[in-house]
N, C-alpha and C. Protein backbone atom coordinates (compact mmCIF):
# COMPACT_ATOMS: atom_id res chain seq x y z
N UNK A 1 0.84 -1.17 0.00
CA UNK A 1 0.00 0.00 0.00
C UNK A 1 0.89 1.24 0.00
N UNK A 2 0.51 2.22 -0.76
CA UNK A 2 1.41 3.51 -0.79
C UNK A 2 0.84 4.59 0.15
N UNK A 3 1.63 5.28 0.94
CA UNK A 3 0.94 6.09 1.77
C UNK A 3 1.60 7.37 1.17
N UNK A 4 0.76 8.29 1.25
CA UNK A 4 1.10 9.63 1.51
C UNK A 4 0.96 10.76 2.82
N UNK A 5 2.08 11.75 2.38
CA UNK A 5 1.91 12.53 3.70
C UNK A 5 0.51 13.50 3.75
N UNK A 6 0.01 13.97 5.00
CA UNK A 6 -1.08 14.06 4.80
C UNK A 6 -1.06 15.65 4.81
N UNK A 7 -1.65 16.35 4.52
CA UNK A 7 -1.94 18.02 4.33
C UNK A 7 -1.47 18.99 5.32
N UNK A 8 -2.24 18.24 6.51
CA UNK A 8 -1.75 19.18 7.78
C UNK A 8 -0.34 18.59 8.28
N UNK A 9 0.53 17.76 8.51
CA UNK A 9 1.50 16.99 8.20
C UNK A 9 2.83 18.47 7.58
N UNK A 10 2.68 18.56 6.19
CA UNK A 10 3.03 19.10 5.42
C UNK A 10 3.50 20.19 5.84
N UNK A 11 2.40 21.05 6.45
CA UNK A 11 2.05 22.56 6.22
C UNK A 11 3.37 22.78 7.77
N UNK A 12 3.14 21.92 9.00
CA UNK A 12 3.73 21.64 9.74
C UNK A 12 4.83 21.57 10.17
N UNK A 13 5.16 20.56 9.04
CA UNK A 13 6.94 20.38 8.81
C UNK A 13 7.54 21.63 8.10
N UNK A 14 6.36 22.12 7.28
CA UNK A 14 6.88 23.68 6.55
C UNK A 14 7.02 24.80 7.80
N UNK A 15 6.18 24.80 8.17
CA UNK A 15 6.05 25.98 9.36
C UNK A 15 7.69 25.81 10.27
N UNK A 16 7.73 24.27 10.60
CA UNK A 16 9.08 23.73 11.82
C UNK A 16 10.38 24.42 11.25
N UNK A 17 10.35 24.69 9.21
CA UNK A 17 11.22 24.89 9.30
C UNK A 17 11.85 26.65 9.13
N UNK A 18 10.39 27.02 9.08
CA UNK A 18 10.73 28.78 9.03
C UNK A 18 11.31 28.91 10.85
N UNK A 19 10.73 28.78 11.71
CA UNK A 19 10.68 28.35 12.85
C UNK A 19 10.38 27.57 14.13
N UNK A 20 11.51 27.16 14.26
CA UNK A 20 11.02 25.88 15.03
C UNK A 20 10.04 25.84 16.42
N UNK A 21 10.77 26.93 17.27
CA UNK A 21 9.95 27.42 18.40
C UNK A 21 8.41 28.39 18.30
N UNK A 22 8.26 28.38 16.79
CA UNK A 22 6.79 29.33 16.74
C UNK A 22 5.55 28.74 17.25
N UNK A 23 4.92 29.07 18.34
CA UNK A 23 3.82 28.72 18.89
C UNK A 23 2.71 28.21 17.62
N UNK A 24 2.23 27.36 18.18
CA UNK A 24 0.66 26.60 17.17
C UNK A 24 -0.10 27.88 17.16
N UNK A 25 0.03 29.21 17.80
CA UNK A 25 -1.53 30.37 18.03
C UNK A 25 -0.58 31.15 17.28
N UNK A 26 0.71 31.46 16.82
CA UNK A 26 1.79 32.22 16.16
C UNK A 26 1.37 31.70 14.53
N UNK A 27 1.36 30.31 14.34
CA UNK A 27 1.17 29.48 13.03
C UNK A 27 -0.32 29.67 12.54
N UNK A 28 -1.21 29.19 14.00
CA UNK A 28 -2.57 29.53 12.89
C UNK A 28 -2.86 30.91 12.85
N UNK A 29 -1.95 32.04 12.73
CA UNK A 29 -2.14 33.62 12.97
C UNK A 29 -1.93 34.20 11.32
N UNK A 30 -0.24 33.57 11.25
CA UNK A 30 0.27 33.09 10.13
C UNK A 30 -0.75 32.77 8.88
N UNK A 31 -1.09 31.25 9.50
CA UNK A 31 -2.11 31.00 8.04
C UNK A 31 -3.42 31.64 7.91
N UNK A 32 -3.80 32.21 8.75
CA UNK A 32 -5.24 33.56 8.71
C UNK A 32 -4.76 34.70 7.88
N UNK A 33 -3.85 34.77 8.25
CA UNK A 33 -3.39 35.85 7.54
C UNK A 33 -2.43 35.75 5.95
N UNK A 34 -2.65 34.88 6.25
CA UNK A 34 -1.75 34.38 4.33
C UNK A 34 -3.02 34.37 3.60
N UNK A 35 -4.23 33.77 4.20
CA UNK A 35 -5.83 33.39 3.58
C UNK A 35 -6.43 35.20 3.26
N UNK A 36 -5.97 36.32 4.27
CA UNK A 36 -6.92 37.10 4.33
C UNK A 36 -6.02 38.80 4.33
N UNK A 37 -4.94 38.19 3.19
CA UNK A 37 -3.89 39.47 3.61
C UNK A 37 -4.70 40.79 3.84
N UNK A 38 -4.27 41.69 4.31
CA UNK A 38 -5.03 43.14 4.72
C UNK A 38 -6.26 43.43 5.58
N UNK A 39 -5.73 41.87 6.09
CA UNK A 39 -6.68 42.06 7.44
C UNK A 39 -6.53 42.79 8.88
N UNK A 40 -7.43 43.49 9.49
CA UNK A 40 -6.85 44.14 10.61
C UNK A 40 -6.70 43.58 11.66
N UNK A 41 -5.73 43.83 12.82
CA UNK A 41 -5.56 42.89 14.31
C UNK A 41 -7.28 42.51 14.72
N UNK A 42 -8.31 43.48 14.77
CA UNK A 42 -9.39 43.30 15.24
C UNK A 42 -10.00 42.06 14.85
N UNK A 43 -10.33 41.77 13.18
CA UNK A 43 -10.37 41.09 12.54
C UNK A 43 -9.93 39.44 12.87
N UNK A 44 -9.17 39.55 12.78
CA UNK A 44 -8.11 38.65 13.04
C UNK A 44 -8.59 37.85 14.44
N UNK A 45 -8.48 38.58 15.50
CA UNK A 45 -8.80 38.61 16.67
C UNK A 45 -10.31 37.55 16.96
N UNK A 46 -11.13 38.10 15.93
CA UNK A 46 -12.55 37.96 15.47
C UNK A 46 -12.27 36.27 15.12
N UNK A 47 -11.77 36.41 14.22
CA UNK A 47 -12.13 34.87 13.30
C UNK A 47 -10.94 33.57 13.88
N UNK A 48 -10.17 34.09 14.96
CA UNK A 48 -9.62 33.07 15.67
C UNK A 48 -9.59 32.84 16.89
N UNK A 49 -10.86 33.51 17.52
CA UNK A 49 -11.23 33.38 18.38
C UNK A 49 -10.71 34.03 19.40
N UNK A 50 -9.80 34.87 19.98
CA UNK A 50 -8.91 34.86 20.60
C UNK A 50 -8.45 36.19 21.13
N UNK A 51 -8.10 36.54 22.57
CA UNK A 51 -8.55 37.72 23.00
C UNK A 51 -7.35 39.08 21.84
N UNK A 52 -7.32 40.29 21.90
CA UNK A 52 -7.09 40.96 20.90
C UNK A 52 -5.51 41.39 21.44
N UNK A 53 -5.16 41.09 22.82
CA UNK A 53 -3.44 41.35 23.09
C UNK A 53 -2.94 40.24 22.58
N UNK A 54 -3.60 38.90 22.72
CA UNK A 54 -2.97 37.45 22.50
C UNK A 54 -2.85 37.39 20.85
N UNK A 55 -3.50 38.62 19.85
CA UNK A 55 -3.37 38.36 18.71
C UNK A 55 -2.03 39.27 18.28
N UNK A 56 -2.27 40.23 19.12
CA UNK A 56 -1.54 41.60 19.13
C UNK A 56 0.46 40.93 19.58
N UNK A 57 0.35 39.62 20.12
CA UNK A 57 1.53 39.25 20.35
C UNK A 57 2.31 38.10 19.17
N UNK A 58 0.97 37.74 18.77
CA UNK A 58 1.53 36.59 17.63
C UNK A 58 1.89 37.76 16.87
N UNK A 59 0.93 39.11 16.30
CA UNK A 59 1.42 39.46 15.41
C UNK A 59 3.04 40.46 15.27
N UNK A 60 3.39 40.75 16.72
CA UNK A 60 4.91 40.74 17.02
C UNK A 60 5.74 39.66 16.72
N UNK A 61 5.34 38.52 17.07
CA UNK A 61 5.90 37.50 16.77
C UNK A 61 6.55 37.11 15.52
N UNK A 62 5.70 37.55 14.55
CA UNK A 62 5.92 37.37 12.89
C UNK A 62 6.02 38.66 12.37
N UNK A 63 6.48 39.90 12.79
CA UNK A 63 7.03 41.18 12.83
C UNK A 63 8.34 41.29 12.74
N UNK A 64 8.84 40.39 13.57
CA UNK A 64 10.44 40.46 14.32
C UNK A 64 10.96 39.42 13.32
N UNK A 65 12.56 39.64 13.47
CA UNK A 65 13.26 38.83 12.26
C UNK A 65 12.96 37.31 12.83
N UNK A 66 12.93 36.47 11.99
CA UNK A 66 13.14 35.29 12.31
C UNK A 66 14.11 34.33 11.60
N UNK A 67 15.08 33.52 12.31
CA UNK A 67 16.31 33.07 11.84
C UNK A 67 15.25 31.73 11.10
N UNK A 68 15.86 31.67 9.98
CA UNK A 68 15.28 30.20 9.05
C UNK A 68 16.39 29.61 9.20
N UNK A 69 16.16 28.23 8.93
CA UNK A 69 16.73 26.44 8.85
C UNK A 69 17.74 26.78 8.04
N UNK A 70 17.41 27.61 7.06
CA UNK A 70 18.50 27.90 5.79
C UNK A 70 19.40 29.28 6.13
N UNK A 71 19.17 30.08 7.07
CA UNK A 71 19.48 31.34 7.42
C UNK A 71 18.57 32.25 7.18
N UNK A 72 17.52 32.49 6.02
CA UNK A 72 17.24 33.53 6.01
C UNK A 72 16.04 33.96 6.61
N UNK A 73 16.33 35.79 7.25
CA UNK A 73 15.67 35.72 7.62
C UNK A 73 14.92 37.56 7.70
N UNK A 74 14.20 37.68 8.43
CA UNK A 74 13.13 38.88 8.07
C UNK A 74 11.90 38.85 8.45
N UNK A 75 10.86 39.56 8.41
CA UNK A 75 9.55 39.85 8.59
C UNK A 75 8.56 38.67 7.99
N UNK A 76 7.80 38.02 8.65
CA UNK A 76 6.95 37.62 7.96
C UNK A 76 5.61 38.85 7.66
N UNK A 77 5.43 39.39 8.32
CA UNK A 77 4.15 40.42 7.96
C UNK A 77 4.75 41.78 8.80
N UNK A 78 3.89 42.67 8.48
CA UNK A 78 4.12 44.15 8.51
C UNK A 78 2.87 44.67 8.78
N UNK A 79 2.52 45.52 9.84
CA UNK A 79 1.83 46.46 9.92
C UNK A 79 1.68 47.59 8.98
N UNK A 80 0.72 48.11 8.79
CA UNK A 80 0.47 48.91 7.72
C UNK A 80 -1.08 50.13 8.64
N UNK A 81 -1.12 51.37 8.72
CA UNK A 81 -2.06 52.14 8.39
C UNK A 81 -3.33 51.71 7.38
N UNK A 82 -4.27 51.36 7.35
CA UNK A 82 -5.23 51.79 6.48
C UNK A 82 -5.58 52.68 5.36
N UNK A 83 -5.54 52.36 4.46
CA UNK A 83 -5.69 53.88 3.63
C UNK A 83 -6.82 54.48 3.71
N UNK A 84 -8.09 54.22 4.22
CA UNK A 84 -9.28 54.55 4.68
C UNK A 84 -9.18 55.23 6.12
N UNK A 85 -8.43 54.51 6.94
CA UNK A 85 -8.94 54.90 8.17
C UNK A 85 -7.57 54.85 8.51
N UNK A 86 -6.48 56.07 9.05
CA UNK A 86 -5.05 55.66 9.08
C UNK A 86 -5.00 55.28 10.65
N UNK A 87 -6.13 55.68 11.71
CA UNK A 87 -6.04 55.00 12.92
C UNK A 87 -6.10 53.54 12.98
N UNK A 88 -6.61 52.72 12.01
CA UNK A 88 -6.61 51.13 12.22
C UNK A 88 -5.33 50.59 11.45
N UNK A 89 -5.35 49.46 11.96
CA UNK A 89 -4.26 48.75 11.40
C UNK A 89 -4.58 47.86 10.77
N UNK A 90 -4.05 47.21 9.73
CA UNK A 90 -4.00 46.57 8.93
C UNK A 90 -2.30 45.30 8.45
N UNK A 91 -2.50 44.13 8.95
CA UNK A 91 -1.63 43.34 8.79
C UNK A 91 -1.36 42.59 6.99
N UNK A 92 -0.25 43.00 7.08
CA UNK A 92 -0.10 42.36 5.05
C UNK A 92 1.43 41.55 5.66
N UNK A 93 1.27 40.74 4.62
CA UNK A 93 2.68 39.49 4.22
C UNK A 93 3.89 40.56 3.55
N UNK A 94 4.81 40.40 4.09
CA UNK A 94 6.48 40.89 3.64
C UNK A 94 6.45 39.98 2.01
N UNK A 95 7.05 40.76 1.65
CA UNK A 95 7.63 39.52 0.32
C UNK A 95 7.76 38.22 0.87
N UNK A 96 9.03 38.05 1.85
CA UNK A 96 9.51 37.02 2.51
C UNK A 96 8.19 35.82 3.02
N UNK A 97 6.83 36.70 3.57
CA UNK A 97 5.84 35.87 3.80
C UNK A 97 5.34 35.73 2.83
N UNK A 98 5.01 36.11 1.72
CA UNK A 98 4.53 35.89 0.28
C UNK A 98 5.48 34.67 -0.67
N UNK A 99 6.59 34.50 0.10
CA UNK A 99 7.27 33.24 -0.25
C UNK A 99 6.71 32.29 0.44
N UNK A 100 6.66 32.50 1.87
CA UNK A 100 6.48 31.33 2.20
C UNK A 100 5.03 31.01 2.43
N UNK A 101 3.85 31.54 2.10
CA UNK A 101 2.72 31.52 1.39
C UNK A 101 2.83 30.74 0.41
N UNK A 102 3.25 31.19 -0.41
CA UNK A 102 3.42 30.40 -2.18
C UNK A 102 4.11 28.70 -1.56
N UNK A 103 4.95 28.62 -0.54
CA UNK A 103 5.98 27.54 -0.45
C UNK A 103 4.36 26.87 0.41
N UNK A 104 4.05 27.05 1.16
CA UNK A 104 3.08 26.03 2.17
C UNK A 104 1.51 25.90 1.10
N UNK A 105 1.56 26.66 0.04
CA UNK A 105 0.56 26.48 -0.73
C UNK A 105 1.07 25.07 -1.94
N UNK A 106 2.02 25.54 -1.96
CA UNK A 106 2.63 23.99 -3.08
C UNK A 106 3.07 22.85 -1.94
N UNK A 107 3.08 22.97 -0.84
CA UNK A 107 3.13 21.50 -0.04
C UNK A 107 1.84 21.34 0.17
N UNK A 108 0.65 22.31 0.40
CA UNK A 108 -0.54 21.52 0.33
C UNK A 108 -1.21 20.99 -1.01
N UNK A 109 -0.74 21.57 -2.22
CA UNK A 109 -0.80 21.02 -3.62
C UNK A 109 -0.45 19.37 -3.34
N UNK A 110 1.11 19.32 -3.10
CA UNK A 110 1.86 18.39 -2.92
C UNK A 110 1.35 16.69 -2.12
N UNK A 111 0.22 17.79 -1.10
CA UNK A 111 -0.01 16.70 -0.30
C UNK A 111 -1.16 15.70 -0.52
N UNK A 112 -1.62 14.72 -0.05
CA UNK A 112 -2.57 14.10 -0.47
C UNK A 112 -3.92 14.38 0.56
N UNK A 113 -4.79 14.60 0.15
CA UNK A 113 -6.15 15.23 1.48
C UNK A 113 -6.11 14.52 2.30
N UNK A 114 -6.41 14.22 3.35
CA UNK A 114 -6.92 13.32 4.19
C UNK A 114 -7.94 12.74 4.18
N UNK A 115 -8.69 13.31 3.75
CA UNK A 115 -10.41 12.57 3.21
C UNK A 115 -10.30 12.44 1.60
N UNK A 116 -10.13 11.21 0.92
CA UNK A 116 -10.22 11.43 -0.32
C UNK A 116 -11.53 11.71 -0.91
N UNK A 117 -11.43 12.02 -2.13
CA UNK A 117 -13.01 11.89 -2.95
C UNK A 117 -13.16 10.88 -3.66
């Protein structure tokens, strides 16, 4: 029987290797925000349940440089002003997270579902 690795598996071992010590509430902050670039902390806050300092710290978290497996390293996302409203904030992907967007989007290509059809 041939097995494959399974989706969430994947995304996982991708995440271990941008950083290894990044909290599971740091990662699913990460992938909310790869799904919903130009979303605001409030937002955010909203659709992961989760009180609005505890979002306000992941999103430091992926602010600050982070050393990669390979060395490189930098911002995964950036605060940004609003262009509507320059008092709110608004979280967008660095290039660097727009790589590794594109990279955890071709390991879930890569992977096989867990529920087939």
């Amino acid at each position: 029987m041939q097995r494959y690795p399974s989706t969430a598996l994947a995304i996982t071992q991708a995440l271990l290797k941008i950083n290894p010590r990044m909290s599971l509430r740091t990662a699913a902050a990460l992938l909310t925000i790869c799904e919903n670039e130009g979303i605001s902390q409030a937002e955010l806050s909203y659709l992961m349940g989760e009180a609005p300092c505890t979002i306000s710290r992941a999103v430091d978290e992926l602010s600050r440089d982070i050393d990669e497996a390979e060395g490189e390293t930098g911002p995964l996302v950036e605060r940004r002003a609003w262009t509507q409203d320059a008092r709110l904030r608004v979280v967008q992907l660095t290039p660097r997270g727009r790589a590794i967007r594109d990279l955890l989007n071709s390991q879930i290509e890569a992977a096989r579902p867990i529920v087939a059809a």
